[in-house]
C-alpha atoms as a PDB file:
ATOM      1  CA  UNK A   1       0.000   0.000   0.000  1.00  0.00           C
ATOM      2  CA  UNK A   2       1.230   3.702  -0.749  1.00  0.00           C
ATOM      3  CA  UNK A   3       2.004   5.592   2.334  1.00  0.00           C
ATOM      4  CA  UNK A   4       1.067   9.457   1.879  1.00  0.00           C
ATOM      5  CA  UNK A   5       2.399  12.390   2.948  1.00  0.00           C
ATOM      6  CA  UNK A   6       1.079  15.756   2.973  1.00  0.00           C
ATOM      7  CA  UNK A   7       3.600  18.761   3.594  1.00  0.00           C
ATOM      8  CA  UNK A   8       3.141  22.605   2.734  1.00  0.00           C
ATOM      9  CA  UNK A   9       0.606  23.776   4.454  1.00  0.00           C
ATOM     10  CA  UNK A  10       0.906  27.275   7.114  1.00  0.00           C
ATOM     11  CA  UNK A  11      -1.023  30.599   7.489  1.00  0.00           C
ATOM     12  CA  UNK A  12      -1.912  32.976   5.007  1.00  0.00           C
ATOM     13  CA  UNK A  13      -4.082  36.223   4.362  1.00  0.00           C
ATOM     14  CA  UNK A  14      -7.129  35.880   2.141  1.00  0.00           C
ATOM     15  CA  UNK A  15      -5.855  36.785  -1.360  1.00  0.00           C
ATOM     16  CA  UNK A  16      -3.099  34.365  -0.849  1.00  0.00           C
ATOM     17  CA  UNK A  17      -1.598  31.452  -2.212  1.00  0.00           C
ATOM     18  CA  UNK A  18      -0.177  28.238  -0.722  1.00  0.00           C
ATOM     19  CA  UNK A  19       1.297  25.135  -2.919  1.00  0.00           C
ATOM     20  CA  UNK A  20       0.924  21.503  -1.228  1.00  0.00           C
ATOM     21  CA  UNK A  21       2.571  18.509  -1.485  1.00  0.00           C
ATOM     22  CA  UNK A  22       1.431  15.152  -1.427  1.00  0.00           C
ATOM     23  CA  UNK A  23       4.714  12.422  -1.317  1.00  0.00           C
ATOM     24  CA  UNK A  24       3.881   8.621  -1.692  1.00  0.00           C
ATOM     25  CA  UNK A  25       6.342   6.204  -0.534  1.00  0.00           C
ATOM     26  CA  UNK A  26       6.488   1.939   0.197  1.00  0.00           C
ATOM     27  CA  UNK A  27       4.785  -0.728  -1.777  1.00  0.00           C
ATOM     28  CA  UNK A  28       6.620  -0.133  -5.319  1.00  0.00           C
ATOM     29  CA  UNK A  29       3.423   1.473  -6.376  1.00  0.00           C
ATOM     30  CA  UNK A  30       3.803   4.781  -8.021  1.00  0.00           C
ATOM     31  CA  UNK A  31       1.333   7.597  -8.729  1.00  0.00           C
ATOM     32  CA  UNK A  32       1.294   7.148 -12.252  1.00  0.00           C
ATOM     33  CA  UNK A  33      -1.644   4.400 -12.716  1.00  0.00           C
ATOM     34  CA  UNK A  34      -3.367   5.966  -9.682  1.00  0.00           C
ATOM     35  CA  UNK A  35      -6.453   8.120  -9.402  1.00  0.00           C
ATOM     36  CA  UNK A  36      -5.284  10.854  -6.955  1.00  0.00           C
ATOM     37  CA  UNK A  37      -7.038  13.548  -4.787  1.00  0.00           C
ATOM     38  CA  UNK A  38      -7.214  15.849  -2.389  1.00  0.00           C
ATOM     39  CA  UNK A  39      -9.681  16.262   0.582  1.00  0.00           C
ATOM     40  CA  UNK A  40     -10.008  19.119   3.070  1.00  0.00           C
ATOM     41  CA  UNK A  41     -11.983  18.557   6.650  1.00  0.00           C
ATOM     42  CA  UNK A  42     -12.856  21.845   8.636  1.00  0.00           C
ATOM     43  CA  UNK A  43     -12.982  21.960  12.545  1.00  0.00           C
ATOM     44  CA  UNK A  44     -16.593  20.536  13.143  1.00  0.00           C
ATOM     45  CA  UNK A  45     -17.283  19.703   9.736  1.00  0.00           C
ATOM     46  CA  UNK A  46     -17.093  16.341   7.556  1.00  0.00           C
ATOM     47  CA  UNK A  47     -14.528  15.857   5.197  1.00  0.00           C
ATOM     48  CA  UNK A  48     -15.116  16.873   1.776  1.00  0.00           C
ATOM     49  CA  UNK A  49     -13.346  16.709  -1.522  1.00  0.00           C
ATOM     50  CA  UNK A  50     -11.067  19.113  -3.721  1.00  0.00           C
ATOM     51  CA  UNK A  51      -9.606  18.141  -6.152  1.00  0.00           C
ATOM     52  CA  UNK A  52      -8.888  14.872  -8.381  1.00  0.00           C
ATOM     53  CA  UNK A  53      -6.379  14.098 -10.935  1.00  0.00           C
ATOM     54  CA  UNK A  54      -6.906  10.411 -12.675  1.00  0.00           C
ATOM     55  CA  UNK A  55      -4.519   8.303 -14.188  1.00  0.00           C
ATOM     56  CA  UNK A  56      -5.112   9.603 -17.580  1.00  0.00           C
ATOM     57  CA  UNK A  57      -4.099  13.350 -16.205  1.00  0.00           C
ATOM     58  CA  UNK A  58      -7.637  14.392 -16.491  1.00  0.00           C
ATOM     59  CA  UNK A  59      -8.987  16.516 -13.750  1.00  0.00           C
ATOM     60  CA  UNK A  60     -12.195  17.663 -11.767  1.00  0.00           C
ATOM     61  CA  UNK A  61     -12.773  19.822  -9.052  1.00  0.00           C
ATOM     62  CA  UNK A  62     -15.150  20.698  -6.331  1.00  0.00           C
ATOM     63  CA  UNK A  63     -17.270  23.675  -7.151  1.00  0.00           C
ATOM     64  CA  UNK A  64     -16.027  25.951  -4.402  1.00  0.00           C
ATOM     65  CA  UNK A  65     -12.707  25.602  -5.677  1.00  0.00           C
ATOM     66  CA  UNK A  66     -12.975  25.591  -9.354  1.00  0.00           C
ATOM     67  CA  UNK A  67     -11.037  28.188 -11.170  1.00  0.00           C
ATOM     68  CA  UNK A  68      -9.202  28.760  -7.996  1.00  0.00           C
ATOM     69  CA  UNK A  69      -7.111  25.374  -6.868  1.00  0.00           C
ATOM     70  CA  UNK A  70      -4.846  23.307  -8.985  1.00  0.00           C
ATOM     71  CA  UNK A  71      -4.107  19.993  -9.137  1.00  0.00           C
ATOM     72  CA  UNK A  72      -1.138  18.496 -10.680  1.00  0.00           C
ATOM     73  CA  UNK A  73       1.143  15.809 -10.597  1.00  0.00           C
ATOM     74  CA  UNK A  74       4.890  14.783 -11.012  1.00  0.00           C
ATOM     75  CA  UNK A  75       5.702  10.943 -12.038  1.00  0.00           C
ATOM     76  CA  UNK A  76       8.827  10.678 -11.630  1.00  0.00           C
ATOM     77  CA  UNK A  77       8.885  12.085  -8.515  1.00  0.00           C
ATOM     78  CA  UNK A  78       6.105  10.212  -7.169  1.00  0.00           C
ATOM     79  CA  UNK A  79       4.395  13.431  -5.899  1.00  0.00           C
ATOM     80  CA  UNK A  80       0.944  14.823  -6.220  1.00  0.00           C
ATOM     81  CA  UNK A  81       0.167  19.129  -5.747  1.00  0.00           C
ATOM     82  CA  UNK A  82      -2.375  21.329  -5.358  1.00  0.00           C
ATOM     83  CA  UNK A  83      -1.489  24.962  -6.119  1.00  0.00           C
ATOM     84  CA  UNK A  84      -4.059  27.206  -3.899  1.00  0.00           C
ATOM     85  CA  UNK A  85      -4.858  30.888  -5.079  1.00  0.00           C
ATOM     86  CA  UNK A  86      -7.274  33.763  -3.879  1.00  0.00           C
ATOM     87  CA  UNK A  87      -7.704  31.842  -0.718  1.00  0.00           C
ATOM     88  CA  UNK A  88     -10.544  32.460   1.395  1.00  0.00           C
ATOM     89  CA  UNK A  89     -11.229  32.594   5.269  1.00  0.00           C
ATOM     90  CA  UNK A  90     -13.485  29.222   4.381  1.00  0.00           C
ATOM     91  CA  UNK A  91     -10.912  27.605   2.836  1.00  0.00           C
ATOM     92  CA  UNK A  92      -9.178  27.146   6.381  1.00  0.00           C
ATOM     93  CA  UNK A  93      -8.824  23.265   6.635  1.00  0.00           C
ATOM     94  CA  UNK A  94      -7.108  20.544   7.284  1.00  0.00           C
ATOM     95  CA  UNK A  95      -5.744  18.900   4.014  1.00  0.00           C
ATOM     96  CA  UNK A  96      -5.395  14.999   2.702  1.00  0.00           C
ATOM     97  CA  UNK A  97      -4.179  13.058  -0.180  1.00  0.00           C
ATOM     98  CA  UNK A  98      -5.615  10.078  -1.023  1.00  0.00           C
ATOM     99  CA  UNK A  99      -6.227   7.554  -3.898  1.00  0.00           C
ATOM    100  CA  UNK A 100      -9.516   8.411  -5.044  1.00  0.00           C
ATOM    101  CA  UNK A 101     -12.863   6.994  -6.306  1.00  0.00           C
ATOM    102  CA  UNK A 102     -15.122  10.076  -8.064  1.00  0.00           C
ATOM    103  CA  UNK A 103     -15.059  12.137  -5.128  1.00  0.00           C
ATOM    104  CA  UNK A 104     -14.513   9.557  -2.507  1.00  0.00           C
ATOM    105  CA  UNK A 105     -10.939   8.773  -0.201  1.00  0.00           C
ATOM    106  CA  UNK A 106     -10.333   4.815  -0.846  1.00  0.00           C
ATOM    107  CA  UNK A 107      -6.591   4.913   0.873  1.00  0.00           C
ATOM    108  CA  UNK A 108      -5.627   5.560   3.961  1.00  0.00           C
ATOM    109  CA  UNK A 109      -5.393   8.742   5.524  1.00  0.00           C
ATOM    110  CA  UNK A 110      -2.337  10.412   6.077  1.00  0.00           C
ATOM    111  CA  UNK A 111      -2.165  13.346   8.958  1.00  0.00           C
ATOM    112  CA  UNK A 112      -2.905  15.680   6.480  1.00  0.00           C
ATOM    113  CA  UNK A 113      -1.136  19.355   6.510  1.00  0.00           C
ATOM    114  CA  UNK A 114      -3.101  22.666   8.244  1.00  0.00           C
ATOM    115  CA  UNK A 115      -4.232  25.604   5.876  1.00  0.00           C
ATOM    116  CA  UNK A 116      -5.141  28.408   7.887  1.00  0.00           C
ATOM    117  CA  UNK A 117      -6.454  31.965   5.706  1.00  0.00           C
ATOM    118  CA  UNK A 118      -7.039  34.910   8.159  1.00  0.00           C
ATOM    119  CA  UNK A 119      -9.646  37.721   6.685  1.00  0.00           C
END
């Protein structure tokens, strides 16, 4: 199984932009034949998705990101990103990788990296 590991994430004023990482390690596996995502779970809320890229390099995104979040992905480095610009006070979060399933985590969860946006 791919171990995950989410880095890059810190505080930043609305308007801002952070770039995460997500670094997969163990099992031999690599990204490339993987559908990844990204996930985001606020304090007293249910996790919800962000952003997918599938094998194929195709992508989709949740509607209260679209046109604002990026997701991309390296192969040879075995490493997944989401570029995050004009953040937003509601975009504060805790943030996952994860193999993904249309909009649904099917790996496990890694500890995930803290996005905080102050207004």
């Amino acid at each position: 199984q791919v171990r995950l590991q989410e880095s890059g994430g810190g505080l930043v004023q609305a308007g801002g932009s952070l770039r995460l990482t997500c670094t997969g390690s163990g099992s031999g596996r690599t990204f490339s034949d993987l559908n990844m995502g990204w996930f985001r779970q606020a304090p007293g809320k249910e996790r919800e998705f962000v952003a997918a890229s599938r094998w194929n390099r195709s992508t989709y995104y949740a509607d209260s990101v679209k046109g604002r979040f990026t997701i991309s992905r390296d192969g040879v480095k075995n490493e997944v990103y989401l570029q995050m610009n004009s953040l937003k006070p509601e975009d504060t979060a805790v943030y996952y990788c994860n193999t993904v399933s249309n909009t649904r985590g099917i790996g496990s969860w890694g500890q995930g990296t803290q996005v905080t946006v102050s207004s």
